[in-house]
C-alpha atoms as a PDB file:
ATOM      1  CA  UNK A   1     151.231 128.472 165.469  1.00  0.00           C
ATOM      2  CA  UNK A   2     148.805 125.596 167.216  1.00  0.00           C
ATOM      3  CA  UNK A   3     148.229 124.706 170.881  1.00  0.00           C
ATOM      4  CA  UNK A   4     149.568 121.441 171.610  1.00  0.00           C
ATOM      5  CA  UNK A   5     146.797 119.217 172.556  1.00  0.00           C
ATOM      6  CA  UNK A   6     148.908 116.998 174.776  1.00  0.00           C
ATOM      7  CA  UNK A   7     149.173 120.076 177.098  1.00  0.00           C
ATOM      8  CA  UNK A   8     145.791 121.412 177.270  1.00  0.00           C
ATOM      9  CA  UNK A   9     144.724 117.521 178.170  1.00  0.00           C
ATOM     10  CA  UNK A  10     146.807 117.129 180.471  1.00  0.00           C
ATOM     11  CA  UNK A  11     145.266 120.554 182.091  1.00  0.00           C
ATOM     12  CA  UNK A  12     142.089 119.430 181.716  1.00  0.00           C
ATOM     13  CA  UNK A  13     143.170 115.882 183.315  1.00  0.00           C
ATOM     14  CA  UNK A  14     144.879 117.522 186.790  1.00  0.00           C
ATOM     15  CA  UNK A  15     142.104 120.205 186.741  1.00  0.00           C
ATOM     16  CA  UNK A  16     139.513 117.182 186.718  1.00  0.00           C
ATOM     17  CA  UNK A  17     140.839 114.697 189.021  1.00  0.00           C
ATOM     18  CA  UNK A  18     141.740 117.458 191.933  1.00  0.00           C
ATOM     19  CA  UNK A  19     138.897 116.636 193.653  1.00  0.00           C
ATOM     20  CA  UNK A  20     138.557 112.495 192.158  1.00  0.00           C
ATOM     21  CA  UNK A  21     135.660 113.565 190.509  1.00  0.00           C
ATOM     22  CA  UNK A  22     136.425 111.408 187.502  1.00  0.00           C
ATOM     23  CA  UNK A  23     138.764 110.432 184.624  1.00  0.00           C
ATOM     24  CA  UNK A  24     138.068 111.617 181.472  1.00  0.00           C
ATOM     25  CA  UNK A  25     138.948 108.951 178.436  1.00  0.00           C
ATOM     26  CA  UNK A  26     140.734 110.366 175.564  1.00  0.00           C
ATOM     27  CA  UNK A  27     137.769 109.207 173.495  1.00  0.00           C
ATOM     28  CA  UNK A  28     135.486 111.837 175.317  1.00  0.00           C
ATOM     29  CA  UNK A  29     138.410 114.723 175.466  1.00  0.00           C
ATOM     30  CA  UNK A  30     138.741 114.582 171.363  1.00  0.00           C
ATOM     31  CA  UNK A  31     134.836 115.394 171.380  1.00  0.00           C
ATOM     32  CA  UNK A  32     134.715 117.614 173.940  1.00  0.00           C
ATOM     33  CA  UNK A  33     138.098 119.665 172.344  1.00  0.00           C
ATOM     34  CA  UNK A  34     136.690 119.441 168.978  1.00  0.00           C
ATOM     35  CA  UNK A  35     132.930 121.163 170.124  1.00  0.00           C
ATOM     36  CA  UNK A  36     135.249 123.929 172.628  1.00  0.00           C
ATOM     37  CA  UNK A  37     137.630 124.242 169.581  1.00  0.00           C
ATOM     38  CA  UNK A  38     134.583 125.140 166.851  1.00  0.00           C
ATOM     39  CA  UNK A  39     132.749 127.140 169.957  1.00  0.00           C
ATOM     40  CA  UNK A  40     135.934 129.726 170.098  1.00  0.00           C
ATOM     41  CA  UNK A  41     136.131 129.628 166.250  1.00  0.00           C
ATOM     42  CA  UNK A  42     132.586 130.594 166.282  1.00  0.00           C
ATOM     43  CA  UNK A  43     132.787 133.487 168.803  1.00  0.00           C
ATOM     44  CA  UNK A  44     135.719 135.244 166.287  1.00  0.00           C
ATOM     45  CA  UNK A  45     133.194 136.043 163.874  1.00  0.00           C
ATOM     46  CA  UNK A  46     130.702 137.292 166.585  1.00  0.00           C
ATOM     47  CA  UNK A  47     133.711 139.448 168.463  1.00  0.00           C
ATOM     48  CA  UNK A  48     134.580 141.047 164.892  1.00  0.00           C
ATOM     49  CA  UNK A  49     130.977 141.966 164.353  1.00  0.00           C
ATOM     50  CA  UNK A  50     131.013 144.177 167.818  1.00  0.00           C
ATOM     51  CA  UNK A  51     134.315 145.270 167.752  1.00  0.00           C
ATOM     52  CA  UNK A  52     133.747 146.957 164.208  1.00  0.00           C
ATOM     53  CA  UNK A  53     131.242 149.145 166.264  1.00  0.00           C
ATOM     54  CA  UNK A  54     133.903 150.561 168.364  1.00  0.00           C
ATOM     55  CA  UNK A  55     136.369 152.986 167.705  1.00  0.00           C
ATOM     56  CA  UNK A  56     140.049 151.036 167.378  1.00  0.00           C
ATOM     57  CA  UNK A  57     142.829 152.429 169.384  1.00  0.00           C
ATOM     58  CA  UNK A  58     146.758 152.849 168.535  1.00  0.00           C
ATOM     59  CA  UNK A  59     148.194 151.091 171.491  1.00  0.00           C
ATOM     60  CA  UNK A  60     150.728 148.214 169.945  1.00  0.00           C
ATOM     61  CA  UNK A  61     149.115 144.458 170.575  1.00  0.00           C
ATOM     62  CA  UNK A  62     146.569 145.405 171.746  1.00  0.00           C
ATOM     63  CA  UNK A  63     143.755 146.970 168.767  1.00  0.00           C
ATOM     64  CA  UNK A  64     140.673 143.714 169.367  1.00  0.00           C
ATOM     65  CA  UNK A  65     140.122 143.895 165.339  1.00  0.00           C
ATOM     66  CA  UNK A  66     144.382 143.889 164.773  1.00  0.00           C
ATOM     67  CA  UNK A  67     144.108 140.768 167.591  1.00  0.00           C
ATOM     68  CA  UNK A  68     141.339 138.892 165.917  1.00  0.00           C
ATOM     69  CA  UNK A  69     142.835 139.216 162.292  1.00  0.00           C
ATOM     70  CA  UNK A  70     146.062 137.309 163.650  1.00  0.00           C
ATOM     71  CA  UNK A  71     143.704 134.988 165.120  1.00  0.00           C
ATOM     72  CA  UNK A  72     141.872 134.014 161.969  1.00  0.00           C
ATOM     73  CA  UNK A  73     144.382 135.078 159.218  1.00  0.00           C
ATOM     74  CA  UNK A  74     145.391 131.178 159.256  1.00  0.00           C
ATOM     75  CA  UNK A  75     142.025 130.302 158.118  1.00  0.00           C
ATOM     76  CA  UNK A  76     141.690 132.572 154.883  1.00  0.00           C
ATOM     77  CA  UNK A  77     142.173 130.842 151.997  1.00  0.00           C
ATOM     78  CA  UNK A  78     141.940 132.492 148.573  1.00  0.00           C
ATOM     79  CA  UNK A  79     141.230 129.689 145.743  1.00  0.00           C
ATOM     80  CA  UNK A  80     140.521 129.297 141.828  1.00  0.00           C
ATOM     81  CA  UNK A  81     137.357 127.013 141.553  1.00  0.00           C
ATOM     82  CA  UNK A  82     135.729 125.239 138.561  1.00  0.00           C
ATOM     83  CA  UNK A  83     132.281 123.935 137.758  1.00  0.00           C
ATOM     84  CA  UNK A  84     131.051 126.322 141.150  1.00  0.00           C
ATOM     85  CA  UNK A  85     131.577 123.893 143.445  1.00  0.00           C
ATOM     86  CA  UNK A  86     132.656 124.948 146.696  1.00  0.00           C
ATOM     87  CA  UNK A  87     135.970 123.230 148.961  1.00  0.00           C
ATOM     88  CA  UNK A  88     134.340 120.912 151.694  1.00  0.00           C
ATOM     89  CA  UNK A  89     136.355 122.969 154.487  1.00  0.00           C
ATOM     90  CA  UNK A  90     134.327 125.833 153.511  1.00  0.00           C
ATOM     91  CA  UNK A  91     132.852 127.714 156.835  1.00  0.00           C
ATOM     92  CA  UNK A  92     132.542 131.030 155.893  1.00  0.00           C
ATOM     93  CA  UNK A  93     132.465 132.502 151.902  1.00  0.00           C
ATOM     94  CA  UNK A  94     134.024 135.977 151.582  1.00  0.00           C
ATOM     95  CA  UNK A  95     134.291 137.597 147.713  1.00  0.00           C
ATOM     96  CA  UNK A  96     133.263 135.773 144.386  1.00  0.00           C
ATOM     97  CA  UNK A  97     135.313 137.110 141.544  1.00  0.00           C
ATOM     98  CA  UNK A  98     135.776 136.558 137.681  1.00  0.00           C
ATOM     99  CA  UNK A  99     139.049 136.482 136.561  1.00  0.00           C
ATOM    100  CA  UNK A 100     139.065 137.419 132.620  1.00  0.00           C
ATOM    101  CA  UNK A 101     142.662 136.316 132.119  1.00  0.00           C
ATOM    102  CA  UNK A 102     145.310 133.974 133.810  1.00  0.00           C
ATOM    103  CA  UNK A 103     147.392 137.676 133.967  1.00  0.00           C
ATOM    104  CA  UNK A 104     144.217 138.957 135.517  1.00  0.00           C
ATOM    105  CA  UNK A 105     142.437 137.082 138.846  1.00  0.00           C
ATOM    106  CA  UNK A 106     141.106 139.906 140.455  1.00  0.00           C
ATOM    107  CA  UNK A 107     138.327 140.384 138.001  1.00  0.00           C
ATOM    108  CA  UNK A 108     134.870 141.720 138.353  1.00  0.00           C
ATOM    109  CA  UNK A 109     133.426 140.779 141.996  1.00  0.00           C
ATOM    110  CA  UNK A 110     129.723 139.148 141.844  1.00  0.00           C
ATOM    111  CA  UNK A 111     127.214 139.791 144.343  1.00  0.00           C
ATOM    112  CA  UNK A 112     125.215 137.541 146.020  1.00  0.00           C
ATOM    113  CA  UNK A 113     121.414 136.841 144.961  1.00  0.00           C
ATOM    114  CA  UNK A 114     118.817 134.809 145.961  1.00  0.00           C
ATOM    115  CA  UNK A 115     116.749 133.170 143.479  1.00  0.00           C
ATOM    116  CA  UNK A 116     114.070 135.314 143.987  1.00  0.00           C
ATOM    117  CA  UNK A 117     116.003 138.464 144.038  1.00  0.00           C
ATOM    118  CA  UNK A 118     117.956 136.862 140.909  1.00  0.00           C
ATOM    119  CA  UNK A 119     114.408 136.144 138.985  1.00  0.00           C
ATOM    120  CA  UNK A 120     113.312 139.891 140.131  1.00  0.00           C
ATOM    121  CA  UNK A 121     116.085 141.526 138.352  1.00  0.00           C
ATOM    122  CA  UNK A 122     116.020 139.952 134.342  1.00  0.00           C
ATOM    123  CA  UNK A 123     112.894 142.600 134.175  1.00  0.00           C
ATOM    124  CA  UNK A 124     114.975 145.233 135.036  1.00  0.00           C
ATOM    125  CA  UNK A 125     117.278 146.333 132.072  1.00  0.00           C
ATOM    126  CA  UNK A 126     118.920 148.793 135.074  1.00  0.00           C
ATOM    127  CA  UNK A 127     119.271 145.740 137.646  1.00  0.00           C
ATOM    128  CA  UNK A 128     120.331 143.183 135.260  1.00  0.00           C
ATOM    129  CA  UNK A 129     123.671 141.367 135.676  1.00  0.00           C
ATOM    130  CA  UNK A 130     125.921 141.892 133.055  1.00  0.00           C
ATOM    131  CA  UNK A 131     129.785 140.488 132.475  1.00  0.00           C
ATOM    132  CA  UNK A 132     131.109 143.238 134.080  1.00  0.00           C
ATOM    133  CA  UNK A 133     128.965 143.645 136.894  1.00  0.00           C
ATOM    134  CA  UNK A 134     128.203 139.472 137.838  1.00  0.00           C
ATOM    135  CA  UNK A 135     126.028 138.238 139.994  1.00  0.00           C
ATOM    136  CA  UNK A 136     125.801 134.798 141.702  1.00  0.00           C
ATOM    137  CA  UNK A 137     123.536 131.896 143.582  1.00  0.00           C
ATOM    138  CA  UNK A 138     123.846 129.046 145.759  1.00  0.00           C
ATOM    139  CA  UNK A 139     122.200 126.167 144.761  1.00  0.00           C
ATOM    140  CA  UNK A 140     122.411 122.293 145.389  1.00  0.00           C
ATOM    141  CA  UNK A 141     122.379 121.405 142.179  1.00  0.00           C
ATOM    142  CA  UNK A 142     124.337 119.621 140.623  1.00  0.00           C
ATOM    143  CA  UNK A 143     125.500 119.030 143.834  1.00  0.00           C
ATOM    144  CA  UNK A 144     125.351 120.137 147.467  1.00  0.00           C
ATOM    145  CA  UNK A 145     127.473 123.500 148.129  1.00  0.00           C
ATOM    146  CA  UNK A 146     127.365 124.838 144.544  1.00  0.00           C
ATOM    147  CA  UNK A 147     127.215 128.393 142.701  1.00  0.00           C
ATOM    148  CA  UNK A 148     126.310 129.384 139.988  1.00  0.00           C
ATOM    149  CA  UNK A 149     127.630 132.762 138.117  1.00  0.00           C
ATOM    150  CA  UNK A 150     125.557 134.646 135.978  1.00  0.00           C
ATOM    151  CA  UNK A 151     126.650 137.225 133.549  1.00  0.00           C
ATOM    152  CA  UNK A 152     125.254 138.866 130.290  1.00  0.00           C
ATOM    153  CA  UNK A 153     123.602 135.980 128.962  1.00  0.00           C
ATOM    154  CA  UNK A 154     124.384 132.626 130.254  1.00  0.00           C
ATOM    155  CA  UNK A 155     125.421 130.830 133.854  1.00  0.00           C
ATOM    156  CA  UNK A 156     128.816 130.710 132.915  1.00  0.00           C
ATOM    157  CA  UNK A 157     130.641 134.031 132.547  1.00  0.00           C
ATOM    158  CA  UNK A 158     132.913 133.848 129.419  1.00  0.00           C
ATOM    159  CA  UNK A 159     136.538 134.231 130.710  1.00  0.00           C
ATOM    160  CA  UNK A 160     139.858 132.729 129.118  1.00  0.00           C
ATOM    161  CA  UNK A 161     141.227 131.275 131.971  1.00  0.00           C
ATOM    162  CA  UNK A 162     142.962 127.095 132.552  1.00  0.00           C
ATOM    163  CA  UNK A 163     142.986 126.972 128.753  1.00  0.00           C
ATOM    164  CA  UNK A 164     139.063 128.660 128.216  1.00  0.00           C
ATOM    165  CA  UNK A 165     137.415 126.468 131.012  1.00  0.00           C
ATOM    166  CA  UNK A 166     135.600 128.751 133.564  1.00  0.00           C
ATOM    167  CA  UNK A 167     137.259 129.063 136.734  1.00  0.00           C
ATOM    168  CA  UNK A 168     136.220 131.701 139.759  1.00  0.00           C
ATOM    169  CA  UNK A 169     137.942 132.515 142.276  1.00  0.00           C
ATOM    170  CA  UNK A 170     136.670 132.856 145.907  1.00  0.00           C
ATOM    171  CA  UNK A 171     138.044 134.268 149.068  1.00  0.00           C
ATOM    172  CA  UNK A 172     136.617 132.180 152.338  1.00  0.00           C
ATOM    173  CA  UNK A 173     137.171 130.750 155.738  1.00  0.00           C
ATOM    174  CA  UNK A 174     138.251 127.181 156.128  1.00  0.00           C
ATOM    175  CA  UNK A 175     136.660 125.569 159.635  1.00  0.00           C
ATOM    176  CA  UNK A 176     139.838 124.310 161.471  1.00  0.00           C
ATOM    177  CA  UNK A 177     140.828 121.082 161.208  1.00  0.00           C
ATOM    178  CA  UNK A 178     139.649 118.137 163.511  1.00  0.00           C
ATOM    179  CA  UNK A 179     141.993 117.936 166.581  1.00  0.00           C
ATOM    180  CA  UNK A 180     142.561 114.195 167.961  1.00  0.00           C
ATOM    181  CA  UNK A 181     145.252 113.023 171.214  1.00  0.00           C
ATOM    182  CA  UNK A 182     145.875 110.042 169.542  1.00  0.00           C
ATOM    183  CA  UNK A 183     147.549 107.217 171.462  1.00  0.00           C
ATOM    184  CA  UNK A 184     149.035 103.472 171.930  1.00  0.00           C
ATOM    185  CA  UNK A 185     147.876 101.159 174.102  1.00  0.00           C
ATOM    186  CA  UNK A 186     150.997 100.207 176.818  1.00  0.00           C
ATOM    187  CA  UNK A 187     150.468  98.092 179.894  1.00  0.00           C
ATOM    188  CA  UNK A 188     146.708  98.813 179.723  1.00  0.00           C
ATOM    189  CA  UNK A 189     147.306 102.388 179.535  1.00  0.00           C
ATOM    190  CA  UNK A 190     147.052 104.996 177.050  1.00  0.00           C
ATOM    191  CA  UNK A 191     150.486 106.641 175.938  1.00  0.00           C
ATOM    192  CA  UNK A 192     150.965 109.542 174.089  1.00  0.00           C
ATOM    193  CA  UNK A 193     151.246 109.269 170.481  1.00  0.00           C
ATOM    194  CA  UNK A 194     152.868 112.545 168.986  1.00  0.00           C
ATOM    195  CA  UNK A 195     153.724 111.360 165.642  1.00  0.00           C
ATOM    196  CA  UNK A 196     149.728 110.750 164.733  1.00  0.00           C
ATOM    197  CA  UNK A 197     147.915 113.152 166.719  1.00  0.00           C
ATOM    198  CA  UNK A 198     146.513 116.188 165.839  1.00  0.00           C
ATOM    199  CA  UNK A 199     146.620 119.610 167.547  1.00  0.00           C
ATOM    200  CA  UNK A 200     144.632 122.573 167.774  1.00  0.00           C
ATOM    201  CA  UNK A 201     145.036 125.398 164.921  1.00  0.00           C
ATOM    202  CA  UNK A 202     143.731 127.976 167.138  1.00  0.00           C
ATOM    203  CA  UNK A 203     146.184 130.832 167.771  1.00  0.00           C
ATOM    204  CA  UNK A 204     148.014 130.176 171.033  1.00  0.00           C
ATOM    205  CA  UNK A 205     146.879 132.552 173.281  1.00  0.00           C
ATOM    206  CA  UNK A 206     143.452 130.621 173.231  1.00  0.00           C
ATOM    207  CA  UNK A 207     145.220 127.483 175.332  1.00  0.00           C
ATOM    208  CA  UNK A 208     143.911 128.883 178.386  1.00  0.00           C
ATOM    209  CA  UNK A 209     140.251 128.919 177.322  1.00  0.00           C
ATOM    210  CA  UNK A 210     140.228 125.619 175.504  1.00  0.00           C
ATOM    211  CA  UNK A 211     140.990 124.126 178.707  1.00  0.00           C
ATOM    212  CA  UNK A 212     138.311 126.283 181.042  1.00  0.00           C
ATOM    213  CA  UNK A 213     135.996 125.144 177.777  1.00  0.00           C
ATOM    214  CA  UNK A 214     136.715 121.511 178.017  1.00  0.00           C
ATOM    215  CA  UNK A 215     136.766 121.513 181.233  1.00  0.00           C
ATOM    216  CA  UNK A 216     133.394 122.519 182.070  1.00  0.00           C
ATOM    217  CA  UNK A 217     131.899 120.031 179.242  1.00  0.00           C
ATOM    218  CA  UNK A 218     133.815 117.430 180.816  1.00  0.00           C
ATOM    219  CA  UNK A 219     132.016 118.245 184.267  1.00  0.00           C
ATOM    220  CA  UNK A 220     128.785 118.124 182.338  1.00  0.00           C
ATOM    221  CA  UNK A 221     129.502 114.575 180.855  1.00  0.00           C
ATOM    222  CA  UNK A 222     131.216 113.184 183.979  1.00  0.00           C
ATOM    223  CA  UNK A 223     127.961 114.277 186.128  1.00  0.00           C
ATOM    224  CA  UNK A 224     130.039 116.688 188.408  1.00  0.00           C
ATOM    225  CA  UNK A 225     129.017 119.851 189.180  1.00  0.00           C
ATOM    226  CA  UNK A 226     131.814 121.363 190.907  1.00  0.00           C
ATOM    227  CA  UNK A 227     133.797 120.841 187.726  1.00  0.00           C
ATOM    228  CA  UNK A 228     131.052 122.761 185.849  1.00  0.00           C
ATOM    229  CA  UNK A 229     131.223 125.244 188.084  1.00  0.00           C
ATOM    230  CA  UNK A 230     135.279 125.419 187.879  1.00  0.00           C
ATOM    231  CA  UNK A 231     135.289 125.590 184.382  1.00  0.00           C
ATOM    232  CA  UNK A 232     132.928 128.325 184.232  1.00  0.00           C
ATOM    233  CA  UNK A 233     134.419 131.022 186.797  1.00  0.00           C
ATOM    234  CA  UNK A 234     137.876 130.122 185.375  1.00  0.00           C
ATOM    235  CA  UNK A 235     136.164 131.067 181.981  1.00  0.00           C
ATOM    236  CA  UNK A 236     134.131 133.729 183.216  1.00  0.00           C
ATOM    237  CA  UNK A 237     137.702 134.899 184.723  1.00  0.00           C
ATOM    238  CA  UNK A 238     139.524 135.089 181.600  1.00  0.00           C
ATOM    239  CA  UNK A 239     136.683 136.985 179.806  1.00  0.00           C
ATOM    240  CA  UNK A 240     136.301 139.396 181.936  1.00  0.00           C
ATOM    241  CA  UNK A 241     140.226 140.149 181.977  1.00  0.00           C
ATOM    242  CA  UNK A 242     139.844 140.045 177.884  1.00  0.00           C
ATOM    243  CA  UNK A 243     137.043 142.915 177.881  1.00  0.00           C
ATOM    244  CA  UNK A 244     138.946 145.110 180.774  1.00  0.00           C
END
């Protein structure tokens, strides 16, 4: 599933120019997509922390927490990791756990420390992490975007996984992937170029607002307020049909 981003340019472009209030290059529409892309990525995690305070319902499509799991369910990755460090499109990091056996991932899960919290505990023979009951840190060392496991006695918990090298695995979010309308360059004119370009991962039903989105950061850029204005009720539209 993906929203083509031919289409929601194009949108953007007849939306735009209604009133020849400006063009908008496809050099400024791939930054503008990409920021209203990572803005509605952004708002899932926010929409999943209030829906979890209401009660669901049993009505078929229509459950927000069933809705937004569809939406992000293409961005969970679960991964086996080595040496701590973390995948560059990390956004969000769910579970750590130790596997103790290629047979066996889903090992003991580790909990999150600081260092302070982490330095608290080896005085506390009750608090104290132990193989079976891990705990981990994030640190920049060796290198940016790192943990660090800790079990009974050293920073690397003892498993026999990948031939006795210690491996974790990790359940997170990946950030979606950079959207681009690439093009070629034909009689002065940009045209289309399908076979290079790169849509949005968002689910589909989001075309609408990517466009509203864009559209009001194009009105922004291009100076114009009565494109700002557009984009906005045409956003503040669709919300408020969402949340009926």
């Amino acid at each position: 599933m993906a929203v083509s981003i031919d289409t929601v340019y194009q949108r953007v472009l007849v939306l735009a120019n209604k009133e020849q209030r400006g063009y908008i290059t496809p050099q400024e529409f791939n930054l503008l997509a990409n920021q209203a892309q990572m803005e509605i990525f952004e708002q899932y995690f926010y929409d999943r922390n209030q829906s979890a305070r209401l009660p669901g319902n049993n009505t078929e499509f229509s459950d927000v927490d069933t809705i937004l799991e569809e939406k992000t369910s293409v961005f969970k990755v679960e991964d086996l990791i080595s040496d701590g460090e973390l995948p560059d499109d990390i956004y969000r990091l769910g579970y750590v756990s130790v596997p103790t056996s290629i047979t066996n991932l889903q090992g003991p899960l580790a909990e999150e420390v600081t260092i302070k919290q982490f330095r608290a505990i080896q005085n506390s023979p009750l608090l104290k992490q132990t193989d079976e009951r891990p705990v981990f840190i994030r640190t920049n060392f060796p290198t940016a975007g790192t943990i660090v496991v800790w079990g009974t006695n050293t920073g690397l918990v003892a498993n026999s996984l990948s031939a006795g090298n210690f491996s974790i695995l990790i359940d997170y979010v990946r950030a979606p992937a950079k959207v681009e309308w690439a093009y070629v360059v034909i009689n002065d004119r940009p045209l289309y170029n399908d076979n290079i370009s790169k849509s949005f991962e968002l689910h589909p039903s989001e075309e609408t607002e990517l466009v509203f989105k864009i559209l009001k950061l194009a009105g922004v850029n291009l100076k114009a307020q009565e494109v700002v204005q557009v984009g906005q009720t045409l956003e503040q539209t669709q919300i408020q049909q969402e949340k009926q």
